[in-house]
N, C-alpha and C. Protein backbone atom coordinates (compact mmCIF):
# COMPACT_ATOMS: atom_id res chain seq x y z
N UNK A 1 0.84 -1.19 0.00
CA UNK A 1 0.00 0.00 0.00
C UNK A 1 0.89 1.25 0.00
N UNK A 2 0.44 2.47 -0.60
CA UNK A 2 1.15 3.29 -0.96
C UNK A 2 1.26 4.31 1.01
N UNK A 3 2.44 4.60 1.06
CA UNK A 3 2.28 5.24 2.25
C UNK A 3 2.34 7.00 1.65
N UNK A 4 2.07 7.84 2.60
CA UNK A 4 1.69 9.32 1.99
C UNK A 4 2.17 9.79 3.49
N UNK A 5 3.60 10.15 3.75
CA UNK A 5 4.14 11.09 4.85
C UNK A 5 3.52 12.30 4.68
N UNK A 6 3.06 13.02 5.60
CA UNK A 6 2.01 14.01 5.63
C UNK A 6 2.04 14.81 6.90
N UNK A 7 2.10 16.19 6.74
CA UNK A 7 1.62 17.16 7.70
C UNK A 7 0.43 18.71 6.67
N UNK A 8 -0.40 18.46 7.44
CA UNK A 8 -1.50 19.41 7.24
C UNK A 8 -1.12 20.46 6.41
N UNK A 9 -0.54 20.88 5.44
CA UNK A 9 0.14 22.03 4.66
C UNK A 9 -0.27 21.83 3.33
N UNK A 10 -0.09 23.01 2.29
CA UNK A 10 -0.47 22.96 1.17
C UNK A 10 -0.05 21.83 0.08
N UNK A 11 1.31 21.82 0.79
CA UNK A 11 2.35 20.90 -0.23
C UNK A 11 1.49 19.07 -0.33
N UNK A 12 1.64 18.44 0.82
CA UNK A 12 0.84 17.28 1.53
C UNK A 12 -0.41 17.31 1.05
N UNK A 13 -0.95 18.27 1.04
CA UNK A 13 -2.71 18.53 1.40
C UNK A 13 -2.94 18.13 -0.91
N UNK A 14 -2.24 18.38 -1.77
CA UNK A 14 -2.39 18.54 -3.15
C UNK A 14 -1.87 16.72 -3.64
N UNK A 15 -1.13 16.02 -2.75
CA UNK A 15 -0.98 14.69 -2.87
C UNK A 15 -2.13 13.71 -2.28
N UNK A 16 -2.34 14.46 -1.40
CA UNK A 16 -3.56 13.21 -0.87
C UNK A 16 -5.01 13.62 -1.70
N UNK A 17 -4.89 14.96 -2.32
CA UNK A 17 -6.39 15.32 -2.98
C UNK A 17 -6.06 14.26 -4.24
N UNK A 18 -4.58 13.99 -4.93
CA UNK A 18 -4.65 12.98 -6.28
C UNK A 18 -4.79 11.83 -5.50
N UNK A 19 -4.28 11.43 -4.10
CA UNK A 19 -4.91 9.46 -4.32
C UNK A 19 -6.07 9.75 -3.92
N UNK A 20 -7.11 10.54 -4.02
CA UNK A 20 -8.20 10.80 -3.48
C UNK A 20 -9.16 10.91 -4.82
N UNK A 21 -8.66 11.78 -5.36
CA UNK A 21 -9.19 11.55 -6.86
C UNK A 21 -8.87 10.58 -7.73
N UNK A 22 -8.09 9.88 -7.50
CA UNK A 22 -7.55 8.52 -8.51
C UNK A 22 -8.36 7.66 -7.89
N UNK A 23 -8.53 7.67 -6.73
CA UNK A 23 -9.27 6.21 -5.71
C UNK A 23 -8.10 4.96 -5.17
N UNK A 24 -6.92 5.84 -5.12
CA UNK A 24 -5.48 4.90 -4.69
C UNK A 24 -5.90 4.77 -3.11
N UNK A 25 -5.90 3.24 -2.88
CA UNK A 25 -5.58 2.98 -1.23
C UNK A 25 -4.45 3.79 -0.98
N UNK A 26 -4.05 4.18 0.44
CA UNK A 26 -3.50 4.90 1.09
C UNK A 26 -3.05 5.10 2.38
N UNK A 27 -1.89 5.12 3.52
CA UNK A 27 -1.87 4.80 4.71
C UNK A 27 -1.13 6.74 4.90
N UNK A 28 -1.87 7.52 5.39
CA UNK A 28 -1.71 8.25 6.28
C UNK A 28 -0.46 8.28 7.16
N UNK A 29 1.07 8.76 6.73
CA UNK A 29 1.57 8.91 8.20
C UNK A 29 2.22 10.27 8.58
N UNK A 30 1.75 10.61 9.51
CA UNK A 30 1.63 11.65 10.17
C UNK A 30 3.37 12.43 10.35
N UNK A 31 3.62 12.96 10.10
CA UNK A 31 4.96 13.86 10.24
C UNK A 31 4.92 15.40 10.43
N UNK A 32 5.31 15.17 12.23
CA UNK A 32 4.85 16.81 13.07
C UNK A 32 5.92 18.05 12.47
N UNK A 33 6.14 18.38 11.69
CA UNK A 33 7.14 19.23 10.92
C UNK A 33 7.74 20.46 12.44
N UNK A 34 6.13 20.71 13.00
CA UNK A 34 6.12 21.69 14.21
C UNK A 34 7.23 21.16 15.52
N UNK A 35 7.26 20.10 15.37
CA UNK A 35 8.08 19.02 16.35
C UNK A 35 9.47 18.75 15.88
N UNK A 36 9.65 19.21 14.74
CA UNK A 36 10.88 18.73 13.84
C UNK A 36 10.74 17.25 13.72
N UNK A 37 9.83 16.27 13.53
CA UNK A 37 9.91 15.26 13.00
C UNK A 37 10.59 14.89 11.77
N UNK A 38 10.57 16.00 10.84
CA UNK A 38 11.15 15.80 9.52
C UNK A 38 12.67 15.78 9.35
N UNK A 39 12.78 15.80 10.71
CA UNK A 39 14.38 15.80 10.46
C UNK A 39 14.95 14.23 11.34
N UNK A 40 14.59 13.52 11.74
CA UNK A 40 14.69 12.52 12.25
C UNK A 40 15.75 11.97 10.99
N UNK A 41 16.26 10.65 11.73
CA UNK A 41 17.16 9.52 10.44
C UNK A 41 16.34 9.00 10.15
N UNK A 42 14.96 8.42 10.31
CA UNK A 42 14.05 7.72 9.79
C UNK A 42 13.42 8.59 8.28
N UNK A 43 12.91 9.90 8.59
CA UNK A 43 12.62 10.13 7.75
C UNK A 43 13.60 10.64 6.80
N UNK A 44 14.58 11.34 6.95
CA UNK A 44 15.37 11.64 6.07
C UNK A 44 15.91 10.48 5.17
N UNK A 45 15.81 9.29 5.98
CA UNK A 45 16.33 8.14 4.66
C UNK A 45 15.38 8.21 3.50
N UNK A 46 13.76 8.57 3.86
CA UNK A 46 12.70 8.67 2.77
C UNK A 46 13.06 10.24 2.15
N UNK A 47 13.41 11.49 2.51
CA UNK A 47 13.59 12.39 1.88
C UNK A 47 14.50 13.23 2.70
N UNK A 48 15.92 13.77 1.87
CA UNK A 48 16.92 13.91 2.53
C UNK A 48 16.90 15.23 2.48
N UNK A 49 15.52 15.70 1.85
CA UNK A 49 15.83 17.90 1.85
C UNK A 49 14.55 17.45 3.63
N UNK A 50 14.26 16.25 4.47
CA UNK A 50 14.07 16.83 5.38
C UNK A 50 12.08 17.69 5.23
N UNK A 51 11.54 17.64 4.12
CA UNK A 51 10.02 17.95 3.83
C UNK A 51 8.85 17.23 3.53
N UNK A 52 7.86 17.61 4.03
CA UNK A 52 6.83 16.88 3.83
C UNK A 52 6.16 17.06 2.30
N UNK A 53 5.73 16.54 1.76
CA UNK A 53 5.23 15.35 1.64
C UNK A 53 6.09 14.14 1.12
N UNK A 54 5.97 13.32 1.11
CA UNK A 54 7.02 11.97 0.93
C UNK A 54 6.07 10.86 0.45
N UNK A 55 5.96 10.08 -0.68
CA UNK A 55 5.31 9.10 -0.64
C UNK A 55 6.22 7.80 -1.00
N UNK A 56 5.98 6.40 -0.57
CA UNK A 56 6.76 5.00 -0.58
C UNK A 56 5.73 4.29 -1.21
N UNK A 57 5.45 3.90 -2.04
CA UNK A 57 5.48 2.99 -3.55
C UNK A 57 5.54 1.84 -3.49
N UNK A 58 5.99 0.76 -2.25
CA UNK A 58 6.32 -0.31 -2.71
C UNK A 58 7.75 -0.52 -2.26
N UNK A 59 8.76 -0.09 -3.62
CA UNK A 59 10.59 0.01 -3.83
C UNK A 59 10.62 1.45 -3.74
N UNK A 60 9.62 2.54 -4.25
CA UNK A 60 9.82 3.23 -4.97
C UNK A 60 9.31 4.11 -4.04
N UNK A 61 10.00 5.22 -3.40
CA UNK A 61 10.33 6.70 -3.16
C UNK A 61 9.80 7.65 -3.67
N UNK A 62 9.66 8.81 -3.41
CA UNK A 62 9.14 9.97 -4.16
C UNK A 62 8.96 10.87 -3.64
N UNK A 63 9.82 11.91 -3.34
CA UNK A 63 9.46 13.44 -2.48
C UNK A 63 9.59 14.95 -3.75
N UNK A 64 9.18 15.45 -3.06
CA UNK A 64 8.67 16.82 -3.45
C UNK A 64 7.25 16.56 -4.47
N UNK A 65 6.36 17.40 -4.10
CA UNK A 65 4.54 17.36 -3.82
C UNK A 65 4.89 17.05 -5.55
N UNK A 66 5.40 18.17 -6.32
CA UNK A 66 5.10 17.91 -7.17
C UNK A 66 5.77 16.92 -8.37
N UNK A 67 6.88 16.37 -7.56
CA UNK A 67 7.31 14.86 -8.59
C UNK A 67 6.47 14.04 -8.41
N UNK A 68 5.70 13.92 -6.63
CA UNK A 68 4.93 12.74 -6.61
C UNK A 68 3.49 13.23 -7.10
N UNK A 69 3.37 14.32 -7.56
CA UNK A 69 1.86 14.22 -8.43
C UNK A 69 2.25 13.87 -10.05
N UNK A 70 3.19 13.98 -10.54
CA UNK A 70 3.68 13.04 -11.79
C UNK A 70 3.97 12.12 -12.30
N UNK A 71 4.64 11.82 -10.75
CA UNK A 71 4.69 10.03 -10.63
C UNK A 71 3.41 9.72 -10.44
N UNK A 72 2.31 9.75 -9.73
CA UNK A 72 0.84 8.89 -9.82
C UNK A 72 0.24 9.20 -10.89
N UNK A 73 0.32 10.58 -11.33
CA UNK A 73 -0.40 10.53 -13.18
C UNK A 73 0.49 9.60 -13.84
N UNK A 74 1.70 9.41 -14.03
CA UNK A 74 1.89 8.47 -14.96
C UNK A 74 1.74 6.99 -14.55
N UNK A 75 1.95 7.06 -12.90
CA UNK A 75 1.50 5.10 -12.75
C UNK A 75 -0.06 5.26 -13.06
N UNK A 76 -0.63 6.09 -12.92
CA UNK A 76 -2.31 5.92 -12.51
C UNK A 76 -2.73 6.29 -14.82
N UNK A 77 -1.51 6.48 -15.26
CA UNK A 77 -2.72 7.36 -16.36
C UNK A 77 -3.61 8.51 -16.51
N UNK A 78 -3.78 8.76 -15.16
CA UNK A 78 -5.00 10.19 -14.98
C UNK A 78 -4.20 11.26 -14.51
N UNK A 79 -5.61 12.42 -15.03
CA UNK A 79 -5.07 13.41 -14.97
C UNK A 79 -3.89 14.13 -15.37
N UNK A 80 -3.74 13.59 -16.88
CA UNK A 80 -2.37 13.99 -17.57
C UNK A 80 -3.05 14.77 -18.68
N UNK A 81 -2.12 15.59 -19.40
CA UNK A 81 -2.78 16.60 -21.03
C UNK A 81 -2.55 15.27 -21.41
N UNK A 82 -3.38 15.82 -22.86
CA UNK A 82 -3.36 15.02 -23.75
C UNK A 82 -1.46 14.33 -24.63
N UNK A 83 -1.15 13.17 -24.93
CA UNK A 83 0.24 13.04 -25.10
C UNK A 83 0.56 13.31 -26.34
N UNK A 84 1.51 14.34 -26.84
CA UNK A 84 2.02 15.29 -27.14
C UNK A 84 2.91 16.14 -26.69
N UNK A 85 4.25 16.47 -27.11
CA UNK A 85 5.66 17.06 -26.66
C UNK A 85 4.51 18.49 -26.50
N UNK A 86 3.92 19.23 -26.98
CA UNK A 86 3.46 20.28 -26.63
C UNK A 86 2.32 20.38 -25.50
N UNK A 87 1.62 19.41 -25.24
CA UNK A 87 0.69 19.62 -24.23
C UNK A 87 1.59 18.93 -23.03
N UNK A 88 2.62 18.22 -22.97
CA UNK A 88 3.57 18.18 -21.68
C UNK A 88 4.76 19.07 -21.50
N UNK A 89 4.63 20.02 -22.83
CA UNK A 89 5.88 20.87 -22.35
C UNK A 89 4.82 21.93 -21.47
N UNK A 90 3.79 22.17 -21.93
CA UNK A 90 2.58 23.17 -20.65
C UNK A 90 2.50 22.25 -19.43
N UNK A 91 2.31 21.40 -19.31
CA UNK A 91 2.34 20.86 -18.18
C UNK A 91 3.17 20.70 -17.25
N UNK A 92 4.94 20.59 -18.01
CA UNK A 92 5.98 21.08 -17.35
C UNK A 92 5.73 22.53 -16.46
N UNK A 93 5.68 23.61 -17.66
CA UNK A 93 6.24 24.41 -17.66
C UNK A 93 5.15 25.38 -16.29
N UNK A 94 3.81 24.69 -16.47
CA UNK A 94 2.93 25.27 -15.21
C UNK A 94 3.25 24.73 -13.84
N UNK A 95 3.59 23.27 -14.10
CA UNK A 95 4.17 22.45 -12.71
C UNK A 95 5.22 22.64 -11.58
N UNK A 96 6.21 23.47 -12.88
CA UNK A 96 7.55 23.98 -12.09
C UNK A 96 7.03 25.50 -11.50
N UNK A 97 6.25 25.85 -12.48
CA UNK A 97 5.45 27.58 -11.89
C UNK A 97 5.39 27.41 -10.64
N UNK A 98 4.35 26.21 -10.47
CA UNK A 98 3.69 26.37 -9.25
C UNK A 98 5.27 25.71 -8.01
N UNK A 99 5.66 25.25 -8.87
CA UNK A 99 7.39 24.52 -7.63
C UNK A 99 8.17 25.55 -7.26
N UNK A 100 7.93 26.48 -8.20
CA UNK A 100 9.72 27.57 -8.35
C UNK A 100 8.84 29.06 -7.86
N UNK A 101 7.84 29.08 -8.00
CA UNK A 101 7.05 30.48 -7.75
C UNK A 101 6.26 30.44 -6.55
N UNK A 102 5.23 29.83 -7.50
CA UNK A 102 3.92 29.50 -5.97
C UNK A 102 4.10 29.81 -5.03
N UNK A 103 4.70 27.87 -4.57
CA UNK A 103 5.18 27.59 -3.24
C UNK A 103 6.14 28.52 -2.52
N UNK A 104 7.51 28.80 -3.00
CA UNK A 104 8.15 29.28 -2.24
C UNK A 104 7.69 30.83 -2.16
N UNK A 105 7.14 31.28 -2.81
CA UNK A 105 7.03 32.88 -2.64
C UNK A 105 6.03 32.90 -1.47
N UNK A 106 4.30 31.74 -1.46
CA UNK A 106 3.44 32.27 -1.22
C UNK A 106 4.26 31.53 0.44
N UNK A 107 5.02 30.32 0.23
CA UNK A 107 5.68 30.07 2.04
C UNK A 107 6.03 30.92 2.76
N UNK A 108 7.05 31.66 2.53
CA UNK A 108 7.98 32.35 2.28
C UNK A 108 7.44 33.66 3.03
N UNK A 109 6.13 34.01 2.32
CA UNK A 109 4.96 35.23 2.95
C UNK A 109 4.46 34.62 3.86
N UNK A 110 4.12 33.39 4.03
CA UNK A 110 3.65 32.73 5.55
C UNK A 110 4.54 33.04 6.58
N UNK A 111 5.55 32.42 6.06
CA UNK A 111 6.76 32.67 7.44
C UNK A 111 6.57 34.05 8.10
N UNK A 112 7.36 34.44 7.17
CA UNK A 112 7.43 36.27 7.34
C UNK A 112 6.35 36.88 8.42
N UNK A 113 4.92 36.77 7.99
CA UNK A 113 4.18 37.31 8.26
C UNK A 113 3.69 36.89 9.62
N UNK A 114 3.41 35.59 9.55
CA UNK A 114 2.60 35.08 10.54
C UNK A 114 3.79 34.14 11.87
N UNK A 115 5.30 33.64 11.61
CA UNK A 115 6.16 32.48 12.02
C UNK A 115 7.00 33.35 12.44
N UNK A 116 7.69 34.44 12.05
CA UNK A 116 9.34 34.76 12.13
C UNK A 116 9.59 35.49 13.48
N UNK A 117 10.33 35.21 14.35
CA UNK A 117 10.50 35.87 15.95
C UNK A 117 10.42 37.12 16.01
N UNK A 118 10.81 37.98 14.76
CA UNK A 118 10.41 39.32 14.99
C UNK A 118 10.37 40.11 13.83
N UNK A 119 9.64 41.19 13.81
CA UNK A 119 9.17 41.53 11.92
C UNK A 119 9.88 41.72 11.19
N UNK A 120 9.82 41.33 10.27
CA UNK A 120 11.12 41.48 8.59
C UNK A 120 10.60 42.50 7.97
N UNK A 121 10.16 43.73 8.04
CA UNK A 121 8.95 44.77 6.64
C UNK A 121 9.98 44.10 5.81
N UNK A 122 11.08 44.84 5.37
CA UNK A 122 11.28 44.22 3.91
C UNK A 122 11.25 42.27 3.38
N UNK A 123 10.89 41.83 4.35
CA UNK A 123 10.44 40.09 3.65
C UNK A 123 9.37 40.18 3.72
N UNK A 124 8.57 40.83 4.64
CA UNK A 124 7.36 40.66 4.67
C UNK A 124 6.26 41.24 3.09
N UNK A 125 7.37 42.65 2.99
CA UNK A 125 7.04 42.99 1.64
C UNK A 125 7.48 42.66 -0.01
N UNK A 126 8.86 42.02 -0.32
CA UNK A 126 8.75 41.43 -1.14
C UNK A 126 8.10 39.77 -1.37
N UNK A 127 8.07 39.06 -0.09
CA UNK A 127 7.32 37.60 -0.53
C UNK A 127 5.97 37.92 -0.77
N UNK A 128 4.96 39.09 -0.26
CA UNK A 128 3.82 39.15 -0.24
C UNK A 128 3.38 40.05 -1.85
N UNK A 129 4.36 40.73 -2.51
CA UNK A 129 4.85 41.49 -3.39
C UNK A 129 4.94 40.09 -4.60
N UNK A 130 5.57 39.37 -4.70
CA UNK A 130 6.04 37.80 -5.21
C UNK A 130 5.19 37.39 -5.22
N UNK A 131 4.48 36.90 -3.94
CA UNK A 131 3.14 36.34 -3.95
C UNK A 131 1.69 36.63 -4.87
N UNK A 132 1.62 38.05 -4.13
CA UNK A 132 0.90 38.61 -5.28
C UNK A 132 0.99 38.45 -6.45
N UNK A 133 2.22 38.69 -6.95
CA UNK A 133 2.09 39.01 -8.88
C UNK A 133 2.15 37.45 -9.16
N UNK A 134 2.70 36.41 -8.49
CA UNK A 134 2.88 34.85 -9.38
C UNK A 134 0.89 34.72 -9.47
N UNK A 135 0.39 34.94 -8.20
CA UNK A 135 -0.71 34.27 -8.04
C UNK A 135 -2.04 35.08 -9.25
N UNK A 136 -1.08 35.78 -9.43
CA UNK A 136 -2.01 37.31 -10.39
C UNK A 136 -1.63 36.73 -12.29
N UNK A 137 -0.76 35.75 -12.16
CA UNK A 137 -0.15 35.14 -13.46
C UNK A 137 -1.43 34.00 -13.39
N UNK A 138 -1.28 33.25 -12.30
CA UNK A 138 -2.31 32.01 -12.84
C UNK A 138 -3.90 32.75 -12.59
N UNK A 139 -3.95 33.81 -11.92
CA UNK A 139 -5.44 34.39 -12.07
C UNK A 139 -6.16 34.43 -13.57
N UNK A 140 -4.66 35.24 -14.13
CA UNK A 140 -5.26 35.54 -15.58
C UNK A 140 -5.40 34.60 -16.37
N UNK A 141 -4.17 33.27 -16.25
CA UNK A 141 -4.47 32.60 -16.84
C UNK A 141 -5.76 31.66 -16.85
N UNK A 142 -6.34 31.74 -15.79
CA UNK A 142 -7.67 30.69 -15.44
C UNK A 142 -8.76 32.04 -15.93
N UNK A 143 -8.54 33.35 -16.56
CA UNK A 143 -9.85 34.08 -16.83
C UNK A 143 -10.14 33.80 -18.22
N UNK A 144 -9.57 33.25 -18.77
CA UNK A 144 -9.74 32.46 -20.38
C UNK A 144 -9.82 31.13 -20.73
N UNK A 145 -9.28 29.85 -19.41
CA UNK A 145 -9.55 28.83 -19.54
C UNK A 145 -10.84 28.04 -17.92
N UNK A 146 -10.94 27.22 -18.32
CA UNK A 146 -11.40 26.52 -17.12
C UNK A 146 -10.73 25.84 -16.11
N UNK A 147 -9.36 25.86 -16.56
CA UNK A 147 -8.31 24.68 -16.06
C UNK A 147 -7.10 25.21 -16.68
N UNK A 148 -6.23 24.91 -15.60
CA UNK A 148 -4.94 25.52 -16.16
C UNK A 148 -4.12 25.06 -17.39
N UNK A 149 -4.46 23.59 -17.81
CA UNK A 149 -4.35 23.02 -19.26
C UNK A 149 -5.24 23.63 -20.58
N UNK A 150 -6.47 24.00 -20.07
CA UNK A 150 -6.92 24.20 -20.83
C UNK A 150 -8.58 23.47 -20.61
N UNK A 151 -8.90 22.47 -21.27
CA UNK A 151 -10.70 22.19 -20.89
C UNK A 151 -10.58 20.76 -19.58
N UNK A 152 -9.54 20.46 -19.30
CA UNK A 152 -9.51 18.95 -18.64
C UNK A 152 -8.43 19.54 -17.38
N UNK A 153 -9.57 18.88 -16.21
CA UNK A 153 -8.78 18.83 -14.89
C UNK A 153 -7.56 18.19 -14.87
N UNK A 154 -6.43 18.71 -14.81
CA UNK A 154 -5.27 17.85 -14.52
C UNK A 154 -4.85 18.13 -13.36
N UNK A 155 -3.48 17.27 -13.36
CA UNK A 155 -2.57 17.51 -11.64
C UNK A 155 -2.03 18.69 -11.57
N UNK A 156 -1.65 19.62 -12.23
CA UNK A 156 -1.34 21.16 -12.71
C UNK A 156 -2.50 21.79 -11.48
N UNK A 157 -4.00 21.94 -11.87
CA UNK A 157 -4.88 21.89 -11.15
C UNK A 157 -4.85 21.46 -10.08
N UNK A 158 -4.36 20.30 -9.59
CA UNK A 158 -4.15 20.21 -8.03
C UNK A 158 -3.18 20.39 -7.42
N UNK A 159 -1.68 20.68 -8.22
CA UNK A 159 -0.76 21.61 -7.48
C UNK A 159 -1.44 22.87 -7.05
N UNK A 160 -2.21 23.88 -8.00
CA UNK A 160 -2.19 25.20 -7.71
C UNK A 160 -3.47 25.06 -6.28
N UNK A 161 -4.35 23.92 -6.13
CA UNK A 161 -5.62 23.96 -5.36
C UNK A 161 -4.51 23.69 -4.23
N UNK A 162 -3.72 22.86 -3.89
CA UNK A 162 -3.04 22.95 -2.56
C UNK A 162 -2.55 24.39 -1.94
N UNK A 163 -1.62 25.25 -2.78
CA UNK A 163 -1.68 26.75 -2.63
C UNK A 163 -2.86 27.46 -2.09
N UNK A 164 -4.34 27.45 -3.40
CA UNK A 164 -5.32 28.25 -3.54
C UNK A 164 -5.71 28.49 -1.72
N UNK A 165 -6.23 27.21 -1.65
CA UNK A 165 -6.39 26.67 0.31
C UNK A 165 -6.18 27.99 0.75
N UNK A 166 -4.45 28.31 0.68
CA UNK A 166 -3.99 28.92 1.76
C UNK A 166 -3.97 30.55 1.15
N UNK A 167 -4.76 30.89 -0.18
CA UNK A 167 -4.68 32.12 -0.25
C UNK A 167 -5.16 33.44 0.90
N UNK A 168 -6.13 33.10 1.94
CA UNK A 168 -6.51 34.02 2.76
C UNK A 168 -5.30 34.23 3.89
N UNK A 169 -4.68 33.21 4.03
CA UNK A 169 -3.66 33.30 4.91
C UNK A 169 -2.12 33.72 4.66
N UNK A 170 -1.85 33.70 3.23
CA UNK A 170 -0.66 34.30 2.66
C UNK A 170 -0.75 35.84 2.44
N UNK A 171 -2.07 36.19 1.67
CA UNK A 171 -2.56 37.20 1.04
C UNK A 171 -2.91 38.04 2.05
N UNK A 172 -4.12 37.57 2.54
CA UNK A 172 -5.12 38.71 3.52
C UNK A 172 -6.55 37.94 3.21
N UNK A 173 -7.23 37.61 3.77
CA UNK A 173 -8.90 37.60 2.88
C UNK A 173 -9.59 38.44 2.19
N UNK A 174 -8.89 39.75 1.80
CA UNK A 174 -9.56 40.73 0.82
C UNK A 174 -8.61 39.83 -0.57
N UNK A 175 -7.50 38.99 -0.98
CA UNK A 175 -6.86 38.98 -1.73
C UNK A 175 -7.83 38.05 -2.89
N UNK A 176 -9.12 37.24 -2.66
CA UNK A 176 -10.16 37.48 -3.31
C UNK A 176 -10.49 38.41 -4.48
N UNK A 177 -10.60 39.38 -4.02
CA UNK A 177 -11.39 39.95 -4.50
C UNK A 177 -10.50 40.03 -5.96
N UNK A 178 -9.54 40.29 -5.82
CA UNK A 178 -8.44 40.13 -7.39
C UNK A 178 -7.85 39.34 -7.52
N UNK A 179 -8.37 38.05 -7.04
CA UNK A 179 -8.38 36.44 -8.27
C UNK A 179 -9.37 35.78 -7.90
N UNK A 180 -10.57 36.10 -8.78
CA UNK A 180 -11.62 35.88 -8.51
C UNK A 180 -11.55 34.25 -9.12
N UNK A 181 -10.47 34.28 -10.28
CA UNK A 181 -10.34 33.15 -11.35
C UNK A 181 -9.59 32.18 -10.65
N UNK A 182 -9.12 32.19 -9.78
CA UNK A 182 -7.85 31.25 -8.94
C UNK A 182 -9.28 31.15 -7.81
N UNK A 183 -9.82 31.73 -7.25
CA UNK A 183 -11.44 31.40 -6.53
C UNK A 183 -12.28 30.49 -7.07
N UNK A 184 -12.68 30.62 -8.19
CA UNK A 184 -13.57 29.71 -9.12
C UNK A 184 -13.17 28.54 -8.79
N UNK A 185 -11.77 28.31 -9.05
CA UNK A 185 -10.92 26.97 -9.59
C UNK A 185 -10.86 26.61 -8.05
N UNK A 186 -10.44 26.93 -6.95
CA UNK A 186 -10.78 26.33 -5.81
C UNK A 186 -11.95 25.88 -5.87
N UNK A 187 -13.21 26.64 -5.71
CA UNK A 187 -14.22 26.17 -5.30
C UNK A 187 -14.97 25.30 -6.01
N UNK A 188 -14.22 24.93 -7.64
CA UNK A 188 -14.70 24.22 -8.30
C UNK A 188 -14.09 22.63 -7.75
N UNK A 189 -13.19 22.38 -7.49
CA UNK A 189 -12.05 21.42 -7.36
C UNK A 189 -12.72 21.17 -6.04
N UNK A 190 -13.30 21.86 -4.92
CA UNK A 190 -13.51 21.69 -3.22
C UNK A 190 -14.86 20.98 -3.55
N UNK A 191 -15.92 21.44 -4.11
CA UNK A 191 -16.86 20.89 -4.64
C UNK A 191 -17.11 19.34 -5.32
N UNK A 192 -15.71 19.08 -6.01
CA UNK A 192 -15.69 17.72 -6.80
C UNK A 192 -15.98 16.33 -5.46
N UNK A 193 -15.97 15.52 -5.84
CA UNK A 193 -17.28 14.03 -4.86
C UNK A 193 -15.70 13.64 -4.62
């Protein structure tokens, strides 16, 4: 059975929504990040940058959220573009968005804001600055499509819904109001059975 190392966060929270949508059995194990669990020798033998999410396969390993949402589209078949060097070079190229931008900008404004022992203004204002404009890239892009591929839910889509989650808490809860299109796509995806 596939195991899914896990703490409550955006990263974790976008792996368990794909074995959830695939219908993959699954064993839950819990890793207190708040506790420094992630740094133990146990887990670091499963992932040596020390982060959650982590999934075990069987033989087969797999950390960072978004290799292991590529690895289950391709064991599972689902939720991939259509196959074609051009509909997986978009799929790349939104996947790493959400790896190289997203995440670390919209973390990054978590820390800052809400974690760090004492105030940073200038981190507080460029990650939230970062934050803003990446999340203002996939806004626009979802005001012309339905899905960040284009007409079909993919895992692209459930990288950015692990983020979306935490937009009131990176942003502000007014940050709504200007991505109304990154809103949709949550509440469309929170909605799905």
């Amino acid at each position: 059975m596939i195991k899914l190392y896990y703490h409550p966060s955006p990263n974790p929270a976008k792996v368990a929504l794909f074995l959830e949508e695939a219908g993959l059995p699954y064993e839950m194990v819990p890793v207190d990040t708040r506790k420094g669990e992630q740094h133990s020798a146990a887990f670091k033998a499963i992932n040596p940058n020390a982060k959650t999410p982590a999934l075990v396969d069987g033989d087969v390993t797999v950390f960072d959220s978004n290799a292991i949402l590529l690895y289950l589209a391709e064991k599972t078949g689902q939720f991939l573009p259509a196959p074609t060097p051009e509909a997986r070079a978009q799929m790349l190229s939104w996947l790493m968005f959400v790896a190289t931008g997203i995440g670390p900008y919209s973390g990054q404004a978590v820390h800052f804001k809400h974690f760090a022992p004492e105030p940073k203004g200038y981190a507080v204002n460029r990650y939230d600055f970062e934050a803003q404009r990446h999340w203002g890239i996939v806004n626009d892009r979802l005001a012309t499509l339905p899905y960040m591929l284009g007409d079909s839910y993919t895992l692209v889509d459930m990288a950015v819904w692990g983020w979306a989650r935490a937009v009131p808490f990176v942003l502000g809860p007014e940050a709504w109001a200007t991505l109304p299109h990154v809103k949709r796509l949550l509440d469309e995806i929170n909605a799905r059975p």
